[in-house]
PDB file of N, CA and C in Angstrom:
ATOM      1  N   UNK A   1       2.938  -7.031  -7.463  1.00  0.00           N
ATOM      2  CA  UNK A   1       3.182  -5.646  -7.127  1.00  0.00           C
ATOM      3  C   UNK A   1       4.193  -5.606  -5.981  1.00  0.00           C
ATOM      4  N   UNK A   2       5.400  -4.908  -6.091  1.00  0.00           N
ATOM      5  CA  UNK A   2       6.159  -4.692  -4.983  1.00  0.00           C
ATOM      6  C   UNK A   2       5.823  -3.960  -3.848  1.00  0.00           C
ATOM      7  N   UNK A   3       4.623  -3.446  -3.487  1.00  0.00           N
ATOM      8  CA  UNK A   3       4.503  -3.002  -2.314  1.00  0.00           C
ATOM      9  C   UNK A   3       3.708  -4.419  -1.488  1.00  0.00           C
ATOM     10  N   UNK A   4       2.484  -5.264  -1.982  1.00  0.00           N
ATOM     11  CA  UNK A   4       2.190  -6.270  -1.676  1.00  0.00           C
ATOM     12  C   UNK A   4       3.319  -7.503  -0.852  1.00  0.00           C
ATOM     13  N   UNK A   5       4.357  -7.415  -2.095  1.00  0.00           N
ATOM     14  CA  UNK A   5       5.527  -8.647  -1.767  1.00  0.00           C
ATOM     15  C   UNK A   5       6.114  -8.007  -0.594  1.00  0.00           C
ATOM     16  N   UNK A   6       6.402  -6.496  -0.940  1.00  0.00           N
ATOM     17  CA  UNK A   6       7.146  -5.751   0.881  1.00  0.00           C
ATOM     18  C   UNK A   6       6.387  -6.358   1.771  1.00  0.00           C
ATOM     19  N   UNK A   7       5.783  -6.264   1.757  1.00  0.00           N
ATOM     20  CA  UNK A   7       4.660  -6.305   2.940  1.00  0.00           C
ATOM     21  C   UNK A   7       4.487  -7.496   3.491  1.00  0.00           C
ATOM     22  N   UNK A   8       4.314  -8.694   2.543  1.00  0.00           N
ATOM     23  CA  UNK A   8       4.477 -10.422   2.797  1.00  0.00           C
ATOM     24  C   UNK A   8       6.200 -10.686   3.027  1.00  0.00           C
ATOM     25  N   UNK A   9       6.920 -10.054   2.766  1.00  0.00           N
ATOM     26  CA  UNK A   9       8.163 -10.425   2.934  1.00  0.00           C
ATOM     27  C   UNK A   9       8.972 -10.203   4.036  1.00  0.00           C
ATOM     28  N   UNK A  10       9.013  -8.592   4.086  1.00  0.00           N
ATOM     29  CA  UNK A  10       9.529  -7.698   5.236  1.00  0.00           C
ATOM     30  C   UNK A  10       8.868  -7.456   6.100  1.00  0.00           C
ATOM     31  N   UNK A  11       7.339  -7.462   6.279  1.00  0.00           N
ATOM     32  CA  UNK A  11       6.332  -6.852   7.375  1.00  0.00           C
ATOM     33  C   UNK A  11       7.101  -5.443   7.588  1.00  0.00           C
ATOM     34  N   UNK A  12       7.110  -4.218   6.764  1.00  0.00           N
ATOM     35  CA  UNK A  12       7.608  -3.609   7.608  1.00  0.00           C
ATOM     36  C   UNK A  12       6.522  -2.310   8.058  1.00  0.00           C
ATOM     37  N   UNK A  13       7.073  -1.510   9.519  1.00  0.00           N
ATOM     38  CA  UNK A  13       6.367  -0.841   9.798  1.00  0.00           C
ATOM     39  C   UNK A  13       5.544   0.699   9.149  1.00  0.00           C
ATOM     40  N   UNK A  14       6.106   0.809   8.695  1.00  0.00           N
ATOM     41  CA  UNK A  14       5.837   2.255   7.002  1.00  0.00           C
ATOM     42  C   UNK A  14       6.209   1.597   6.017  1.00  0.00           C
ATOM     43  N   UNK A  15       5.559   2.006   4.537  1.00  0.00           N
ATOM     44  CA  UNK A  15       5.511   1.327   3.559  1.00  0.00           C
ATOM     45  C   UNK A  15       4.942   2.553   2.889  1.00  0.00           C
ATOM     46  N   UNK A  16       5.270   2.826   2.078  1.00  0.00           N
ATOM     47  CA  UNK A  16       5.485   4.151   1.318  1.00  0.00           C
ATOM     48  C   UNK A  16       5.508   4.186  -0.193  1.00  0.00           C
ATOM     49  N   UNK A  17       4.144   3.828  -1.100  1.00  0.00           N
ATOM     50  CA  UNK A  17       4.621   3.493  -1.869  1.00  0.00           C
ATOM     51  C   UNK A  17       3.950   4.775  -3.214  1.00  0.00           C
ATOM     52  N   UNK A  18       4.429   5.124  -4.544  1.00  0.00           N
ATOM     53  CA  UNK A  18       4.698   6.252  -5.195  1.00  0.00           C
ATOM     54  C   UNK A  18       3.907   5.809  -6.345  1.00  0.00           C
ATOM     55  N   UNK A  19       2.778   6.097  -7.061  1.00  0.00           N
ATOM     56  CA  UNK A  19       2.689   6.019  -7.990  1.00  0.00           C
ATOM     57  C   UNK A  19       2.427   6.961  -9.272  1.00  0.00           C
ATOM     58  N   UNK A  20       2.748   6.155 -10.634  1.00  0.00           N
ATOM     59  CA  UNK A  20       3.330   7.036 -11.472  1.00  0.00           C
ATOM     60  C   UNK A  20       2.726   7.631 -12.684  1.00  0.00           C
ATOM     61  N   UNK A  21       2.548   8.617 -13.495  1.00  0.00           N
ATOM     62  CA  UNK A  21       1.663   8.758 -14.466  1.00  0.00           C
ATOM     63  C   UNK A  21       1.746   7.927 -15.499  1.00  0.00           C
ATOM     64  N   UNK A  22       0.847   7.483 -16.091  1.00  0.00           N
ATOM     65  CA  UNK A  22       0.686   6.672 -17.825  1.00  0.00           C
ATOM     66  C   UNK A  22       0.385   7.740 -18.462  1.00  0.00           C
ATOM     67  N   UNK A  23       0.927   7.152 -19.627  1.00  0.00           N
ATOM     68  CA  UNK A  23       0.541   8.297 -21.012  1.00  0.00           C
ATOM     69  C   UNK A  23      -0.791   7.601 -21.280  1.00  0.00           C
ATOM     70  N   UNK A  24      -1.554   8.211 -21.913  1.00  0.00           N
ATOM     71  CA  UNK A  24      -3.042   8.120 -22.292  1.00  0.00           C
ATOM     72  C   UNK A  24      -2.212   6.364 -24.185  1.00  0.00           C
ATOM     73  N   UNK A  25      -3.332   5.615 -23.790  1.00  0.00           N
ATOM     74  CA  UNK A  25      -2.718   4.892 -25.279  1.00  0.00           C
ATOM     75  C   UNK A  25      -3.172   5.484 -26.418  1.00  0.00           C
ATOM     76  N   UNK A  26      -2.652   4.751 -26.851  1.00  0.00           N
ATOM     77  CA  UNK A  26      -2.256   5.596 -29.007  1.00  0.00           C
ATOM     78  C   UNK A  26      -3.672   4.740 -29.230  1.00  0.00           C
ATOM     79  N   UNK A  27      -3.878   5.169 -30.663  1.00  0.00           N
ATOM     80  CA  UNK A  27      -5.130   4.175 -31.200  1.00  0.00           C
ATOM     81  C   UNK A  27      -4.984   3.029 -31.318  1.00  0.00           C
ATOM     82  N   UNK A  28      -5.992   2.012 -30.864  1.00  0.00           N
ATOM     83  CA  UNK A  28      -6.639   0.743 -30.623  1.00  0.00           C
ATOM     84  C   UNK A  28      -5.854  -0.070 -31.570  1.00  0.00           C
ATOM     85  N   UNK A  29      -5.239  -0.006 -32.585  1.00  0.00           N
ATOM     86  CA  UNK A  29      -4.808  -0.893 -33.576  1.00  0.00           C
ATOM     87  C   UNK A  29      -3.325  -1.075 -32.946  1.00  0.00           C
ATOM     88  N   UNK A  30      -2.218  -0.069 -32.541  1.00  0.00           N
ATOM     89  CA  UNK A  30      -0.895  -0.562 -31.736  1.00  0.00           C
ATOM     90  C   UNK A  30      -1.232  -1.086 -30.608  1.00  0.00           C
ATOM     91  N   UNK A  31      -2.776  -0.761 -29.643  1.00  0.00           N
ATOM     92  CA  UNK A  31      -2.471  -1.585 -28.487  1.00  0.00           C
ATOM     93  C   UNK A  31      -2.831  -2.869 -28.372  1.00  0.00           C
ATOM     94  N   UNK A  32      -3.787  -3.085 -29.638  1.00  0.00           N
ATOM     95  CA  UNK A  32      -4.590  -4.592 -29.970  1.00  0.00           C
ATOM     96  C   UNK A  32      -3.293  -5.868 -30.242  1.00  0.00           C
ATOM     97  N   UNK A  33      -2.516  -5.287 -30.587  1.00  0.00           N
ATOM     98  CA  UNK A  33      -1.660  -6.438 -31.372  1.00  0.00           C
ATOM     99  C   UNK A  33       0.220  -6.088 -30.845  1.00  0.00           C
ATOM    100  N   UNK A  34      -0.248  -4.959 -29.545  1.00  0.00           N
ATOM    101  CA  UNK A  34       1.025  -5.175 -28.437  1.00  0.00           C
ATOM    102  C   UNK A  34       2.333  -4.625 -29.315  1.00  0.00           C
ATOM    103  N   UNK A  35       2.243  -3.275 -30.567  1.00  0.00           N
ATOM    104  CA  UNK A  35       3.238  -3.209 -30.805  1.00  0.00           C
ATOM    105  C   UNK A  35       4.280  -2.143 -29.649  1.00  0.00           C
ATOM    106  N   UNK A  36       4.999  -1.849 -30.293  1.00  0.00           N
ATOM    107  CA  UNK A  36       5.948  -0.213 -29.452  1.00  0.00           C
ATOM    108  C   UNK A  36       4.733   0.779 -29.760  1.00  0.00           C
ATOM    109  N   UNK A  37       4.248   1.570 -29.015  1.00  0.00           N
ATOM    110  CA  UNK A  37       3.421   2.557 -29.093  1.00  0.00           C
ATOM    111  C   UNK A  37       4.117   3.677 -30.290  1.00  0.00           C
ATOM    112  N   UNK A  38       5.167   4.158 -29.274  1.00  0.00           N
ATOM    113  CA  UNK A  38       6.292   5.217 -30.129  1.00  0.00           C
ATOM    114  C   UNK A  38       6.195   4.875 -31.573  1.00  0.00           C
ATOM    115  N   UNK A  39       6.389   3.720 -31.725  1.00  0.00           N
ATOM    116  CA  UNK A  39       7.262   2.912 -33.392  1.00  0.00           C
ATOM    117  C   UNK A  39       5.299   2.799 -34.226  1.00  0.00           C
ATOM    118  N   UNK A  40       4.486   2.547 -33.266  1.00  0.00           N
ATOM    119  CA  UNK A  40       3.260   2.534 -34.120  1.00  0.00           C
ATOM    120  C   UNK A  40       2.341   3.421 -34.749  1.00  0.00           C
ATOM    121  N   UNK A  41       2.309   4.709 -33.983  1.00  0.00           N
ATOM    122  CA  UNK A  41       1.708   5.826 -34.163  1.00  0.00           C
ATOM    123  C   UNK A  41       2.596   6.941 -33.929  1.00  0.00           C
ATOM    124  N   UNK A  42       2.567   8.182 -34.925  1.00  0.00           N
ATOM    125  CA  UNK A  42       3.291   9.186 -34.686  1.00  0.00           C
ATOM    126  C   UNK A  42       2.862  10.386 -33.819  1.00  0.00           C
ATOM    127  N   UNK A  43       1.783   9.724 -33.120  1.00  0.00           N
ATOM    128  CA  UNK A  43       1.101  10.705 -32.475  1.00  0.00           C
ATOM    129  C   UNK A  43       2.082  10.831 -31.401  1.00  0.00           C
ATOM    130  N   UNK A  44       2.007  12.043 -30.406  1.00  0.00           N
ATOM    131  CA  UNK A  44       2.902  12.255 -29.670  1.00  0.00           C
ATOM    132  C   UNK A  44       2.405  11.874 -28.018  1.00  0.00           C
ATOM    133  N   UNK A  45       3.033  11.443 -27.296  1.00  0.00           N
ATOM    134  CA  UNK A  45       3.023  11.045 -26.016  1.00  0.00           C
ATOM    135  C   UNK A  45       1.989  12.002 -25.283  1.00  0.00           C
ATOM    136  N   UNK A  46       0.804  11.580 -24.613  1.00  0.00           N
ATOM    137  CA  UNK A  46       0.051  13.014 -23.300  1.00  0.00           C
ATOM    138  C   UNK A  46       0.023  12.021 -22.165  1.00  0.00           C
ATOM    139  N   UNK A  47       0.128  12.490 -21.064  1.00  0.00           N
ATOM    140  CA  UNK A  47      -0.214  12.156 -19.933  1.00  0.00           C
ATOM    141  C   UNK A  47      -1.681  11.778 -19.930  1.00  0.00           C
ATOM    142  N   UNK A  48      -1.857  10.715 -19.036  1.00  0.00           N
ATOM    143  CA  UNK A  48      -3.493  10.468 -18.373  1.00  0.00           C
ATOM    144  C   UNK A  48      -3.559  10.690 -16.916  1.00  0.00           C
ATOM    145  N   UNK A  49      -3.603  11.886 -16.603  1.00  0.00           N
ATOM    146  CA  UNK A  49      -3.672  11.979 -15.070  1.00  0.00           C
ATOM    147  C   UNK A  49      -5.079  11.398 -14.888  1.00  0.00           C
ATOM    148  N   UNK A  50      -6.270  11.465 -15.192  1.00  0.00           N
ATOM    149  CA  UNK A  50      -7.709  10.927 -14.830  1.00  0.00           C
ATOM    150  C   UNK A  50      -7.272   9.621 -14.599  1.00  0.00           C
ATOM    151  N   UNK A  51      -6.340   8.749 -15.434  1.00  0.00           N
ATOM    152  CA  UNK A  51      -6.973   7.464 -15.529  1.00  0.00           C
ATOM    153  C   UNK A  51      -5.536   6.802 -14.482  1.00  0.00           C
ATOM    154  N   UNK A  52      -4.491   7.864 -14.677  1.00  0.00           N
ATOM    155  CA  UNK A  52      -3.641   7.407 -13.451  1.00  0.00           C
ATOM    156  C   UNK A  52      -4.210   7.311 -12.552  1.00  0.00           C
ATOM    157  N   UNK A  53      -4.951   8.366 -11.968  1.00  0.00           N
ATOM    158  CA  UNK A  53      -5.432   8.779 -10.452  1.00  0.00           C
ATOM    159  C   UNK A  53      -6.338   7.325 -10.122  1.00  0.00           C
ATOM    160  N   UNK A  54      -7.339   7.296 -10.940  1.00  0.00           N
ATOM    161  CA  UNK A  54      -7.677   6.080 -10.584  1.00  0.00           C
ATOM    162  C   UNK A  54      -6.884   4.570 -10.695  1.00  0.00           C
ATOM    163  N   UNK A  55      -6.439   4.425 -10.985  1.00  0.00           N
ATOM    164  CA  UNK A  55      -5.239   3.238 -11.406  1.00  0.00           C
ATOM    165  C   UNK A  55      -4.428   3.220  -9.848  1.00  0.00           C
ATOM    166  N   UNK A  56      -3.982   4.621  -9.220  1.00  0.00           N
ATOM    167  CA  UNK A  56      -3.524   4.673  -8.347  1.00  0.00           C
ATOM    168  C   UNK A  56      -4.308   4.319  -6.925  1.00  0.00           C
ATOM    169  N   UNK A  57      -5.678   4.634  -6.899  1.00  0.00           N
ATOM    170  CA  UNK A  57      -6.579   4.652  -6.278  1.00  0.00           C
ATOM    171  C   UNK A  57      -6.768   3.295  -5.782  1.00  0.00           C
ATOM    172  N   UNK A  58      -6.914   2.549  -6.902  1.00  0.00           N
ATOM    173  CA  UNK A  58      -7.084   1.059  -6.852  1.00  0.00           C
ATOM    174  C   UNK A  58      -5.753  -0.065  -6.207  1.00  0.00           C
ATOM    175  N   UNK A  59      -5.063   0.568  -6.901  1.00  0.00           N
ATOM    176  CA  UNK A  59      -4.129  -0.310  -6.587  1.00  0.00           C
ATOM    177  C   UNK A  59      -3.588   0.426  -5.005  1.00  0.00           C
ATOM    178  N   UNK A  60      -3.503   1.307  -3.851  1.00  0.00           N
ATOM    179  CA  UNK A  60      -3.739   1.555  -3.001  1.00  0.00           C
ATOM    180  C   UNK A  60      -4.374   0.767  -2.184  1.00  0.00           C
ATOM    181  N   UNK A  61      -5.597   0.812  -2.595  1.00  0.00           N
ATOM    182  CA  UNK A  61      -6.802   0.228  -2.050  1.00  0.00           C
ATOM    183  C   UNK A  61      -6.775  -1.530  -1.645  1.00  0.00           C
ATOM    184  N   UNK A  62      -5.654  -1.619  -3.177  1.00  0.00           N
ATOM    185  CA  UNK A  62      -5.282  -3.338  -3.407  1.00  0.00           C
ATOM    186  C   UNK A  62      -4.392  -3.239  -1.819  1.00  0.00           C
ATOM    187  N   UNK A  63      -3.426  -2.928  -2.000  1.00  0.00           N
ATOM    188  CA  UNK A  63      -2.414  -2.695  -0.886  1.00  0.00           C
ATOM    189  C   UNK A  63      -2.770  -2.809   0.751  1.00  0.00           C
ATOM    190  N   UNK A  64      -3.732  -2.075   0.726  1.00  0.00           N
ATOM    191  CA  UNK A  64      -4.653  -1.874   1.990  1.00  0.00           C
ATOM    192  C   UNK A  64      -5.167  -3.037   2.314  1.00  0.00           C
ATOM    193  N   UNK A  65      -6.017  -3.575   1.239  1.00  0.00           N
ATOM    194  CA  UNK A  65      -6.650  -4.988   1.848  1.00  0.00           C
ATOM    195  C   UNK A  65      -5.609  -5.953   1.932  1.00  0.00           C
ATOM    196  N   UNK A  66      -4.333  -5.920   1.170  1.00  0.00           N
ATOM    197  CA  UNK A  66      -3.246  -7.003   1.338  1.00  0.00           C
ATOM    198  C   UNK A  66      -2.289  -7.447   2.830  1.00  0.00           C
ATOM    199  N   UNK A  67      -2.370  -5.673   2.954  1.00  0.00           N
ATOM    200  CA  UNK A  67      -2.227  -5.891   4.797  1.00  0.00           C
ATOM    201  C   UNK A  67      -3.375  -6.327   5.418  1.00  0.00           C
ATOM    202  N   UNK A  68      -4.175  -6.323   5.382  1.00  0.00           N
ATOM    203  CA  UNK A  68      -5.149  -6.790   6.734  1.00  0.00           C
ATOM    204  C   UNK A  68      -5.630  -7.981   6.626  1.00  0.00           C
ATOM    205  N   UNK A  69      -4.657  -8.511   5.546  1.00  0.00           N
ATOM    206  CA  UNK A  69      -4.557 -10.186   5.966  1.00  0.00           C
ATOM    207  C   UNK A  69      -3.212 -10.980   6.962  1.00  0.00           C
ATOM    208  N   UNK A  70      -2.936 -10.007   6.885  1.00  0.00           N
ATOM    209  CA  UNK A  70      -1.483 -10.384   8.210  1.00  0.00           C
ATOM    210  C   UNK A  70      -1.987  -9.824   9.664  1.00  0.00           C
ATOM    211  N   UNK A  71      -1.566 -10.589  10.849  1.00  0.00           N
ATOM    212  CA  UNK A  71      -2.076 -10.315  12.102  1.00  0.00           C
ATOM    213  C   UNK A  71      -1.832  -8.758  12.591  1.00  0.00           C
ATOM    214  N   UNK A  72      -0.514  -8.623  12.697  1.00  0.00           N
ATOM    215  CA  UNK A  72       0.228  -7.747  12.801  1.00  0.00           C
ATOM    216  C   UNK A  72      -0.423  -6.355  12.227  1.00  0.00           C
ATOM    217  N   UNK A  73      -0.868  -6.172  11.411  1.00  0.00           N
ATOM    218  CA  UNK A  73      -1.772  -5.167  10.689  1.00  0.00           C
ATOM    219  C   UNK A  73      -3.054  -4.744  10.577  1.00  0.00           C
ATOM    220  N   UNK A  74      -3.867  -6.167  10.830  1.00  0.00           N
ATOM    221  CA  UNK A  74      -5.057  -6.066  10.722  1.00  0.00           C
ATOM    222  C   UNK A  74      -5.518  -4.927  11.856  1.00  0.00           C
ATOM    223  N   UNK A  75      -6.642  -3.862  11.536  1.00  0.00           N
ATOM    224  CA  UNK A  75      -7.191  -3.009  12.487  1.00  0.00           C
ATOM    225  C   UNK A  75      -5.900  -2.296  12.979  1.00  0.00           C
ATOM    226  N   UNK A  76      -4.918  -2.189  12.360  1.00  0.00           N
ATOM    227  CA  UNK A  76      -3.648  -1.325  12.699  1.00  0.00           C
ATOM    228  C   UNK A  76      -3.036  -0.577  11.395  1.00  0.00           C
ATOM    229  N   UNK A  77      -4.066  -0.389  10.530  1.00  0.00           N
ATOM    230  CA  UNK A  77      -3.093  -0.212   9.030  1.00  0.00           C
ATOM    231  C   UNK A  77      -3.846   1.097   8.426  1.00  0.00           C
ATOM    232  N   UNK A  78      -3.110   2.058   8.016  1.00  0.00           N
ATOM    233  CA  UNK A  78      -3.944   3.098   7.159  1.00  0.00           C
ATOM    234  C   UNK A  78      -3.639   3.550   6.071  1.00  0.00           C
ATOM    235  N   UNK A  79      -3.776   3.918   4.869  1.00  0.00           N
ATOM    236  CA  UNK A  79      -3.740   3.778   3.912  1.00  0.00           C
ATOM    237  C   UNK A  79      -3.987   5.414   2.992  1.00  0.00           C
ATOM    238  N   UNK A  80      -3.319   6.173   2.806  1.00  0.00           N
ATOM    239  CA  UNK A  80      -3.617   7.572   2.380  1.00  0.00           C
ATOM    240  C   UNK A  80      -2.855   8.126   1.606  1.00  0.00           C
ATOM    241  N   UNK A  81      -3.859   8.007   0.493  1.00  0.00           N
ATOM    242  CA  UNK A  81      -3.208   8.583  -1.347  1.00  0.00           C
ATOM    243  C   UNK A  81      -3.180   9.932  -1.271  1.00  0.00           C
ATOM    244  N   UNK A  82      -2.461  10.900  -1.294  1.00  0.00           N
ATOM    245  CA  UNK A  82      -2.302  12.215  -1.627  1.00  0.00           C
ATOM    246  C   UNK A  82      -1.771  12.174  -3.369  1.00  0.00           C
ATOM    247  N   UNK A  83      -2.301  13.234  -3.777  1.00  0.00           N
ATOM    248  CA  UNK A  83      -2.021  13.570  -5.455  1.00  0.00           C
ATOM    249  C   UNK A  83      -1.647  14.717  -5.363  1.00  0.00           C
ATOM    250  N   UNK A  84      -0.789  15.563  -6.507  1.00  0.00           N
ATOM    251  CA  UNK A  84       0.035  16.682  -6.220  1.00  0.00           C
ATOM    252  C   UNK A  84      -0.875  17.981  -6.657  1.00  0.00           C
ATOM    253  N   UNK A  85      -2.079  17.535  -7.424  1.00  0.00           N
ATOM    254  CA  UNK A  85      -2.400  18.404  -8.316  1.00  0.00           C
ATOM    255  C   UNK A  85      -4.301  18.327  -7.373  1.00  0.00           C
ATOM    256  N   UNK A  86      -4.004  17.529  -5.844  1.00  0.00           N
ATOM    257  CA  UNK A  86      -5.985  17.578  -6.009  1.00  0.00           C
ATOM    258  C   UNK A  86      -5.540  17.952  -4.806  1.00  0.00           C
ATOM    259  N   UNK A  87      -6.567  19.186  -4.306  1.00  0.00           N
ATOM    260  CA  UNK A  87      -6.729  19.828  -2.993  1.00  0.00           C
ATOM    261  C   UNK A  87      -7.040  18.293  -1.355  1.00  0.00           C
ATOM    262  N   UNK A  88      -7.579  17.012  -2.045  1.00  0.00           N
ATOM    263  CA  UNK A  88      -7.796  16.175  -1.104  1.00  0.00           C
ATOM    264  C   UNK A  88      -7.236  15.085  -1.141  1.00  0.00           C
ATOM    265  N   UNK A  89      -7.765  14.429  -0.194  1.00  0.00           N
ATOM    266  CA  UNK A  89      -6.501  13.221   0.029  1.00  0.00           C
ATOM    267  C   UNK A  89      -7.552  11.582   0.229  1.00  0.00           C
ATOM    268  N   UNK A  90      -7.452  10.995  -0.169  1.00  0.00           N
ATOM    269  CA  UNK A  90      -8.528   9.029   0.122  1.00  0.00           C
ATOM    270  C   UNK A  90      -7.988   8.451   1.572  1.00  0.00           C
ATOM    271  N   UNK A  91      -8.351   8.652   2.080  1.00  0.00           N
ATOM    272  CA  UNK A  91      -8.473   7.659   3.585  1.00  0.00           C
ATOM    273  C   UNK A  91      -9.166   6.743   3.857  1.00  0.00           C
ATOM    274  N   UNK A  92      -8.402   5.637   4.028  1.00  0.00           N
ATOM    275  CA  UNK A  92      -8.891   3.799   4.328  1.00  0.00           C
ATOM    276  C   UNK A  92      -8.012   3.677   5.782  1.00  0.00           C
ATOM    277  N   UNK A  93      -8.427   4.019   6.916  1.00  0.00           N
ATOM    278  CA  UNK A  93      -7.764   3.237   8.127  1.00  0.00           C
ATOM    279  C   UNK A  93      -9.021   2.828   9.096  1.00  0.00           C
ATOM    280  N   UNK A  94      -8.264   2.304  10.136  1.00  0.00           N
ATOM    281  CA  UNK A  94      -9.258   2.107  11.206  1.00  0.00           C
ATOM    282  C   UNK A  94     -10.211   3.897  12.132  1.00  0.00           C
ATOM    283  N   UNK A  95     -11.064   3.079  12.528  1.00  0.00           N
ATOM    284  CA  UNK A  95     -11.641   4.111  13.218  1.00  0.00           C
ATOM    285  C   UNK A  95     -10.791   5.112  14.637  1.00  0.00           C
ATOM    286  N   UNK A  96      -9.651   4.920  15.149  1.00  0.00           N
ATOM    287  CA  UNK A  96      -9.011   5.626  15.993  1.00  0.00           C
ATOM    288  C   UNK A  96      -7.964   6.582  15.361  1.00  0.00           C
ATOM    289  N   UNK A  97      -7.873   6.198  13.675  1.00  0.00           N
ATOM    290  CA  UNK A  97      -6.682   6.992  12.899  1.00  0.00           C
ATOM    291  C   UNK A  97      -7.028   8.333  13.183  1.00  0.00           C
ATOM    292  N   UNK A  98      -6.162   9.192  13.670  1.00  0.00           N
ATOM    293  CA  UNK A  98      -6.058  10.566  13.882  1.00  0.00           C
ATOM    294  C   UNK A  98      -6.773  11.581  12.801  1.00  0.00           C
ATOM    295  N   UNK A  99      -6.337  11.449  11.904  1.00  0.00           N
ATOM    296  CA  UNK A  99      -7.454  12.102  10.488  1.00  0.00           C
ATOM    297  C   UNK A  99      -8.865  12.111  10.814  1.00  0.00           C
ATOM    298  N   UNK A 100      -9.212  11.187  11.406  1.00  0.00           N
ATOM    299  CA  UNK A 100     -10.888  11.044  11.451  1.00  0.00           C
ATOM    300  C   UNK A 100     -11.450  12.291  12.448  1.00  0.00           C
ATOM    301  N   UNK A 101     -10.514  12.572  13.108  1.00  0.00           N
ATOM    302  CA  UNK A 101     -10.870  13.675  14.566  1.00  0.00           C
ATOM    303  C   UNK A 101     -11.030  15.216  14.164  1.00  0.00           C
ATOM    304  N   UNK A 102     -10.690  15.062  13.134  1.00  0.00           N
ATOM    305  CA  UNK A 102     -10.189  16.685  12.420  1.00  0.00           C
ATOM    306  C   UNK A 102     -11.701  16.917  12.157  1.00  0.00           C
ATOM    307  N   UNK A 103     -11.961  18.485  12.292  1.00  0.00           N
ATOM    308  CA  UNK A 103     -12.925  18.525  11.547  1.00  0.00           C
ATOM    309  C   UNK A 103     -13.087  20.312  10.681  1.00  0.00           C
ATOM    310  N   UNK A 104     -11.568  20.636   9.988  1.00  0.00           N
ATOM    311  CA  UNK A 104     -11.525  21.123   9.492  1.00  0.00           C
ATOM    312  C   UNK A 104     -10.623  20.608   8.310  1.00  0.00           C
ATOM    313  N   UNK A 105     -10.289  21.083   7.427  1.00  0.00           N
ATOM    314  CA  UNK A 105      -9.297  20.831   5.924  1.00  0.00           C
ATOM    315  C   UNK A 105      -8.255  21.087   6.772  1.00  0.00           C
ATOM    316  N   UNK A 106      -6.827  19.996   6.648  1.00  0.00           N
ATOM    317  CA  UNK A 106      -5.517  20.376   6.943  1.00  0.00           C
ATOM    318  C   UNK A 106      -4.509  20.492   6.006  1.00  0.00           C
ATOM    319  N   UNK A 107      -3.482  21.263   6.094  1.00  0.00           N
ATOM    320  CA  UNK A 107      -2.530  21.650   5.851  1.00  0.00           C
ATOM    321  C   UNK A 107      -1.284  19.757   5.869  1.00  0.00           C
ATOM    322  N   UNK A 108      -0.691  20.204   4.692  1.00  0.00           N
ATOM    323  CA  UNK A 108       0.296  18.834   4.610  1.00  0.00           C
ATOM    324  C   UNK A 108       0.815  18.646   5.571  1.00  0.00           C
ATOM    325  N   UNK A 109       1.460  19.895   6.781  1.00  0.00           N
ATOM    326  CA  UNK A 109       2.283  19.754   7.901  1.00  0.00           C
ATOM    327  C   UNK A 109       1.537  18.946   8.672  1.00  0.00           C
ATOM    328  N   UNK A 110       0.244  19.437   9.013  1.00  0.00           N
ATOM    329  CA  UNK A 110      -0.279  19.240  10.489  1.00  0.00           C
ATOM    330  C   UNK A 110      -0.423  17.464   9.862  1.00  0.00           C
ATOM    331  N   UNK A 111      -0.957  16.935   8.951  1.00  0.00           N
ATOM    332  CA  UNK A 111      -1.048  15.474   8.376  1.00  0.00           C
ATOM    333  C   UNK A 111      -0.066  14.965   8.784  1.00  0.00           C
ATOM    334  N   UNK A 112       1.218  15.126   8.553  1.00  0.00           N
ATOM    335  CA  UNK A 112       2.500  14.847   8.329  1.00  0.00           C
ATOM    336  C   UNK A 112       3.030  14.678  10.365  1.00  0.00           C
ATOM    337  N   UNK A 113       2.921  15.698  10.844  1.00  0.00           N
ATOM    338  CA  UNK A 113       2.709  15.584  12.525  1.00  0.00           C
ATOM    339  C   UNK A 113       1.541  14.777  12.774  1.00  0.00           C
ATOM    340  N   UNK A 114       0.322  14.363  12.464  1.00  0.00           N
ATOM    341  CA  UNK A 114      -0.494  13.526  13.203  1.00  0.00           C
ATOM    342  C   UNK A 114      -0.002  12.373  12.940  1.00  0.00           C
ATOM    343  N   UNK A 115       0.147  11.708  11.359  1.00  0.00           N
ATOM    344  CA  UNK A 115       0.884  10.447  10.886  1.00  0.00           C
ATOM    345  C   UNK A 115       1.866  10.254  11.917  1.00  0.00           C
ATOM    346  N   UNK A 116       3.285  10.906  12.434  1.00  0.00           N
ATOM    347  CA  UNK A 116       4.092  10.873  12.867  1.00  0.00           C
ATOM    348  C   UNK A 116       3.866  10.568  14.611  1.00  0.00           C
ATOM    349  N   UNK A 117       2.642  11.551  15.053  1.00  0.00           N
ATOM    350  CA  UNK A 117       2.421  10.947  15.774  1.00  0.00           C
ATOM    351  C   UNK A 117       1.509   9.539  16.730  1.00  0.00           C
ATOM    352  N   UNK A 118       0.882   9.373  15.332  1.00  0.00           N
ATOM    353  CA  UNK A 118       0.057   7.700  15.474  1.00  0.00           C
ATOM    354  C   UNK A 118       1.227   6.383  15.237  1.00  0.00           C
ATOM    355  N   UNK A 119       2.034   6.846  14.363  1.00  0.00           N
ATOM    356  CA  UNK A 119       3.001   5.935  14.571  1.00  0.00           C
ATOM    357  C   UNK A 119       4.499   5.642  15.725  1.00  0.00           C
ATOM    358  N   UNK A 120       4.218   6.584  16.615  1.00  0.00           N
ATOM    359  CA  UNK A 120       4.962   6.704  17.355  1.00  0.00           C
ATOM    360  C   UNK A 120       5.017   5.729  18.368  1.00  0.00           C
TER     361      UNK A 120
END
């Protein structure tokens, strides 16, 4: 995964990484035997946002624990999936991360100013 290798390679200080929707798969017989989906079934392409979200979730999560095997990161690293379509957001950092202090629902700005200012 290229956010992992960033991270072992570059150490760098933000790491920003995007993930993307899958289409839901065609029936079990094109994915069993690895053909072109398109070329196997004429069914038409849908999104899987459920199974993205989690896919995204995880592999996040992968990310998170991949830093806090480097010194530099460990107990310094936070980790926060926003989705476009869900009112909330997954938080994995240490216990001083600014998010934790809130104790109402925020607005993308005020997130966006606390991030900005923990990394300062």
């Amino acid at each position: 995964m290229g956010a992992v290798e960033s991270l072992r390679r570059a150490r760098p200080s933000v790491l920003v990484a995007h993930f993307g929707t899958r289409n839901k798969p065609k029936p079990f017989t094109s994915v069993a035997v690895f053909e072109n989906q398109e070329k196997a079934s004429p069914q038409s392409e849908e999104e899987d946002l459920a199974g993205s979200a989690v896919d995204a979730q995880m592999l996040a999560y992968y990310v998170w624990l991949a830093a806090a095997r480097y010194p530099e990161y460990y107990g310094r690293t936070a980790c926060l999936c926003l989705a476009e379509e869900l009112p909330t957001a997954l938080v994995a950092a240490p216990p001083e991360f600014p998010l934790w202090k809130e104790k109402e629902p925020l607005r993308l700005e005020r997130i966006s100013a606390l991030l900005g200012a923990w990394l300062a």
